[in-house]
N, C-alpha and C. Protein backbone atom coordinates (compact mmCIF):
# COMPACT_ATOMS: atom_id res chain seq x y z
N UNK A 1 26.99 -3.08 6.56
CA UNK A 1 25.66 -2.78 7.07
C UNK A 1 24.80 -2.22 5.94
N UNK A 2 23.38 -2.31 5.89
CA UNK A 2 22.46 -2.49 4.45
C UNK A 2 22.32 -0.87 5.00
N UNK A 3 21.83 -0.14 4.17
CA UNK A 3 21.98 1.14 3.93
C UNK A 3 20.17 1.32 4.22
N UNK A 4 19.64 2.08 4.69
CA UNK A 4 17.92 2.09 5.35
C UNK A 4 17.73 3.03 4.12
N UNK A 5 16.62 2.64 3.42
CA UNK A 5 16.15 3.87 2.49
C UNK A 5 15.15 4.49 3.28
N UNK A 6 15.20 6.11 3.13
CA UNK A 6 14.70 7.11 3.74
C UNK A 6 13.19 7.53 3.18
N UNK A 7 12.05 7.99 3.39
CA UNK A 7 11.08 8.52 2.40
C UNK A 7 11.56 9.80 2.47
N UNK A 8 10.85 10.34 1.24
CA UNK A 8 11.39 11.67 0.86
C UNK A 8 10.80 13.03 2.06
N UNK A 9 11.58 14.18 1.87
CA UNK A 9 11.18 15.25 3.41
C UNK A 9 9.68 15.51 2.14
N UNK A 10 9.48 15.52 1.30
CA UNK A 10 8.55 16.28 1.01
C UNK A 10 7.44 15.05 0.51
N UNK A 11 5.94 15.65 0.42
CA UNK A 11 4.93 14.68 -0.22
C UNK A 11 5.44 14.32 -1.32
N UNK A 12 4.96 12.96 -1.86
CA UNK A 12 4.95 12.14 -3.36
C UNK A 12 3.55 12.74 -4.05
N UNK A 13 4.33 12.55 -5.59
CA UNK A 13 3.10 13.35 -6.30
C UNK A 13 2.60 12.21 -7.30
N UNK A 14 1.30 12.30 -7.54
CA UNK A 14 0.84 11.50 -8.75
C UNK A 14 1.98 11.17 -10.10
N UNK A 15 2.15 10.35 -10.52
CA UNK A 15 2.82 9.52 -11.00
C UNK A 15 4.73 9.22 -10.30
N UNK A 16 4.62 9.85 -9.57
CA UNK A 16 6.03 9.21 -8.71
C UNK A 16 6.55 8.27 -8.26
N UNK A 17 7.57 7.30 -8.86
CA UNK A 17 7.75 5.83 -8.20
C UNK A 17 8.67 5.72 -7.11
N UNK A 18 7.76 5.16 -6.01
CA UNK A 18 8.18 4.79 -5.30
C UNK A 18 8.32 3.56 -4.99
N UNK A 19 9.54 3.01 -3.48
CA UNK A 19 9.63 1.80 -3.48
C UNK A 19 9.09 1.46 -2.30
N UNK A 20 7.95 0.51 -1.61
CA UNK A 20 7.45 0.00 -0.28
C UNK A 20 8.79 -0.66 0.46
N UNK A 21 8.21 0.04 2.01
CA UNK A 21 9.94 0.05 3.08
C UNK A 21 9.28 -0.39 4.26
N UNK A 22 8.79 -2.18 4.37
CA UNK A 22 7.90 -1.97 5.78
C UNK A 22 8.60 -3.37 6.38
N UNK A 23 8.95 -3.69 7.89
CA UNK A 23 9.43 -4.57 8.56
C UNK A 23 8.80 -5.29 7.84
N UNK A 24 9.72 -6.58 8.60
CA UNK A 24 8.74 -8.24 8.38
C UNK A 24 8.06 -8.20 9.41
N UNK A 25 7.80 -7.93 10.16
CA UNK A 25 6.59 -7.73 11.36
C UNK A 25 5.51 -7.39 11.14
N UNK A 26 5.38 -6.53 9.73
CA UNK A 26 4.23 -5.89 9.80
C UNK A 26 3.41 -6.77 8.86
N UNK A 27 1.79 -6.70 9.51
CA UNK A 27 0.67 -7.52 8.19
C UNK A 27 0.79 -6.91 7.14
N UNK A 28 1.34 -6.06 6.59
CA UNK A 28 1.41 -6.25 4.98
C UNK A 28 2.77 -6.56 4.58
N UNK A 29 3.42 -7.09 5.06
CA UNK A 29 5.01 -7.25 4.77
C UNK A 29 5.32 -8.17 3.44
N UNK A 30 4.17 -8.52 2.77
CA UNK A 30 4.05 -9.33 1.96
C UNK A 30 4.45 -8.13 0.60
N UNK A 31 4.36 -6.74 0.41
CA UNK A 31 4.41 -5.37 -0.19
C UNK A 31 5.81 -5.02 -0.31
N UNK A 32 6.68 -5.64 1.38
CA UNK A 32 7.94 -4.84 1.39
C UNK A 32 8.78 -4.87 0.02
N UNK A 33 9.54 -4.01 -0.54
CA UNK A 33 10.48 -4.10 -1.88
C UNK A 33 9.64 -3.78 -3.09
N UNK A 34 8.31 -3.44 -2.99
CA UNK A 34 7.64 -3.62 -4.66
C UNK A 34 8.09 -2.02 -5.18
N UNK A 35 7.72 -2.04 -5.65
CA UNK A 35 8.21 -0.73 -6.95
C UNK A 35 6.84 -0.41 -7.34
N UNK A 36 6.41 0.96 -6.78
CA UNK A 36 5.09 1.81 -7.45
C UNK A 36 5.32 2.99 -7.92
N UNK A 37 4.31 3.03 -8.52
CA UNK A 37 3.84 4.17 -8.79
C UNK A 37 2.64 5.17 -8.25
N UNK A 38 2.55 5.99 -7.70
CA UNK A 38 1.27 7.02 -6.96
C UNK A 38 0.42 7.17 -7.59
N UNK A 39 -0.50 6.35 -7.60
CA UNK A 39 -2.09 7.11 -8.52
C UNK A 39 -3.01 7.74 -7.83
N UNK A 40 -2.71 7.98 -6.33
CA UNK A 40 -3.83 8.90 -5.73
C UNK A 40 -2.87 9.37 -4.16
N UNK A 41 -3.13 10.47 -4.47
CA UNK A 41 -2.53 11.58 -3.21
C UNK A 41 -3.77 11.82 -1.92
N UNK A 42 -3.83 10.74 -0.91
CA UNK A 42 -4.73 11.40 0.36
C UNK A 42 -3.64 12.00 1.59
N UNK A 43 -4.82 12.40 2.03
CA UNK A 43 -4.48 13.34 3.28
C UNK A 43 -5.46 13.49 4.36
N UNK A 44 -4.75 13.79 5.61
CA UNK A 44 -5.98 13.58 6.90
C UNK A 44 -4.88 14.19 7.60
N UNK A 45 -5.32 14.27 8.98
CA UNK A 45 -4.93 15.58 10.13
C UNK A 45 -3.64 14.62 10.79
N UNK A 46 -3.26 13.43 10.44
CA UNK A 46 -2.21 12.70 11.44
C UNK A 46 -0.57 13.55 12.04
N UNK A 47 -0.65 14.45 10.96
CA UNK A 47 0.67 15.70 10.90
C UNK A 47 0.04 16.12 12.22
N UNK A 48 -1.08 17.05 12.41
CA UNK A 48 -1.50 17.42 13.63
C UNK A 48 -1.37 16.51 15.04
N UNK A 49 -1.14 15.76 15.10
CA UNK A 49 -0.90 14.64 16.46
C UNK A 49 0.11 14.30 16.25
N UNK A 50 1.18 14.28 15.39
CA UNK A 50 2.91 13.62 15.34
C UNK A 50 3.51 15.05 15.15
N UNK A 51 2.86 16.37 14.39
CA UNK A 51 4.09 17.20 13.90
C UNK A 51 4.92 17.16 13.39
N UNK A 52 4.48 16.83 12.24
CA UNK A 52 5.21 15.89 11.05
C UNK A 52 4.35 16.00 9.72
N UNK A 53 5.14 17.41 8.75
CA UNK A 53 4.14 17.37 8.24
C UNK A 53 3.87 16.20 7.02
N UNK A 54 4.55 15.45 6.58
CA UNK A 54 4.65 14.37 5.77
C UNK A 54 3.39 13.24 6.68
N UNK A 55 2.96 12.75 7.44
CA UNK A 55 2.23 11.77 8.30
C UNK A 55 0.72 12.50 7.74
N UNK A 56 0.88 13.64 7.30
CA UNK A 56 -0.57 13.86 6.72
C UNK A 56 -1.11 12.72 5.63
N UNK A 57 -0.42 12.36 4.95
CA UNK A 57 0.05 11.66 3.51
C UNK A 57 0.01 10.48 3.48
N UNK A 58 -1.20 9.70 2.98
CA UNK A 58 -1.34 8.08 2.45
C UNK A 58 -1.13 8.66 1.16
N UNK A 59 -1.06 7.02 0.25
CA UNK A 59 -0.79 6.91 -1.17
C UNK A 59 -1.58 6.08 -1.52
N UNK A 60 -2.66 5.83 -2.36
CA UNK A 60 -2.57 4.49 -3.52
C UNK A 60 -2.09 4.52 -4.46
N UNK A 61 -1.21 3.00 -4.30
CA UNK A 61 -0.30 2.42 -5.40
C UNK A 61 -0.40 1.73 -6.32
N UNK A 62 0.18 1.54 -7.75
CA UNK A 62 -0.04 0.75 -8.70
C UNK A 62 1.14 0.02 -8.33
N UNK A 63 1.61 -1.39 -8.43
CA UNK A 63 2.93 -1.88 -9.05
C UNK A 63 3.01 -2.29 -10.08
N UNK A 64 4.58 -1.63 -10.10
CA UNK A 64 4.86 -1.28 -11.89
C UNK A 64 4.80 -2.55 -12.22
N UNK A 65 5.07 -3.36 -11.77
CA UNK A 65 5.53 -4.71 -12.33
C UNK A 65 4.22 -5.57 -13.09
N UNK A 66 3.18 -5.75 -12.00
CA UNK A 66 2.14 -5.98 -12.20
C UNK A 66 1.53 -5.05 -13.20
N UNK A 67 1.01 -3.84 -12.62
CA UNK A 67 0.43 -2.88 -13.60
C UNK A 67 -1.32 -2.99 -12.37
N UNK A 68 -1.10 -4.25 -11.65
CA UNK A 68 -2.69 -3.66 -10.42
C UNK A 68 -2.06 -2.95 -9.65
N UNK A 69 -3.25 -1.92 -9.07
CA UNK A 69 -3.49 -1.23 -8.39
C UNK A 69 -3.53 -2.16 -6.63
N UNK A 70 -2.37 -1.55 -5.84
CA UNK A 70 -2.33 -2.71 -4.50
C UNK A 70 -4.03 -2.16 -3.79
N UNK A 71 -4.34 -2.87 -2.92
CA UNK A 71 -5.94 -2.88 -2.18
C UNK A 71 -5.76 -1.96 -0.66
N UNK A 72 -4.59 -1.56 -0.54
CA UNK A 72 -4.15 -1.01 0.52
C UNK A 72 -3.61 0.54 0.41
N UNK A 73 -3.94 1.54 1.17
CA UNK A 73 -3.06 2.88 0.90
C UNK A 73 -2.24 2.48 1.79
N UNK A 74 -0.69 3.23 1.39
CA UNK A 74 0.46 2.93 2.43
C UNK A 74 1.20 4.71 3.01
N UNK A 75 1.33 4.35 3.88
CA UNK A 75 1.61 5.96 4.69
C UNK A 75 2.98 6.62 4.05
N UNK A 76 3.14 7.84 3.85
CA UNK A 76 4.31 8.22 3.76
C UNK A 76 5.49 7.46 4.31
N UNK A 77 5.38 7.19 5.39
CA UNK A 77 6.62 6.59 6.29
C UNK A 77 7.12 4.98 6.07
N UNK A 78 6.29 4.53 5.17
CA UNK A 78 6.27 3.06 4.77
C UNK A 78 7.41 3.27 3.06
N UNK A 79 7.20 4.48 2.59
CA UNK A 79 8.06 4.61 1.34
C UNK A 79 8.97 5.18 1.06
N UNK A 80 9.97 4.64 0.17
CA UNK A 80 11.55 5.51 -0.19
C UNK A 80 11.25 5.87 -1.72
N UNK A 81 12.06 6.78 -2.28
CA UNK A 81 12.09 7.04 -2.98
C UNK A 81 12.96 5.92 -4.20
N UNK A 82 12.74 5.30 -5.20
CA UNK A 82 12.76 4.67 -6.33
C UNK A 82 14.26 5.42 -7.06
N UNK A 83 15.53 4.37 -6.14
CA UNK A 83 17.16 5.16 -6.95
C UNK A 83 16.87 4.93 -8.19
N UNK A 84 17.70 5.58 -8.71
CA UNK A 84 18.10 5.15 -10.48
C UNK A 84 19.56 4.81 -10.39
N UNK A 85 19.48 3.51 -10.79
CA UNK A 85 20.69 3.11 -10.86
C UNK A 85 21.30 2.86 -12.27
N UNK A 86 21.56 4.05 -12.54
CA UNK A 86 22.10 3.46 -14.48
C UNK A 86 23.41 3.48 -14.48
């Protein structure tokens, strides 16, 4: 059984790579698996209606691969944290 990557308990910070974690169901599923990096930390009241304080927390992303900036912010709950596998 494939192992679910988790997002982290705490916010992502400007330059932190992360990896996009979203069904094939979803309209951006075209994102799932890319490898970013955080170039902008938002926030809004969504923690207040879930109680959760991480759901406060969108991201815009660069992918590393590319080096553009994606056209979409993606929610905390859409990202895992970027293993190192050396």
């Amino acid at each position: 059984m494939e192992d679910i990557p988790q997002p982290s308990r705490d916010s992502y910070s400007t330059g932190d790579q992360v990896q996009i974690y979203i069904g094939s169901d979803d309209p951006d599923s075209q994102y799932h698996g890319v490898v970013c990096e955080v170039v902008e930390v938002l926030t809004d009241d969504l923690d207040s209606e879930t109680d959760r304080a991480t759901d406060a927390y969108s991201y815009r992303l660069r992918d590393v691969e590319t080096d553009e900036e994606l056209p979409i912010p993606f929610r905390h709950h859409d990202l895992a944290v970027v293993e190192n596998n050396q």
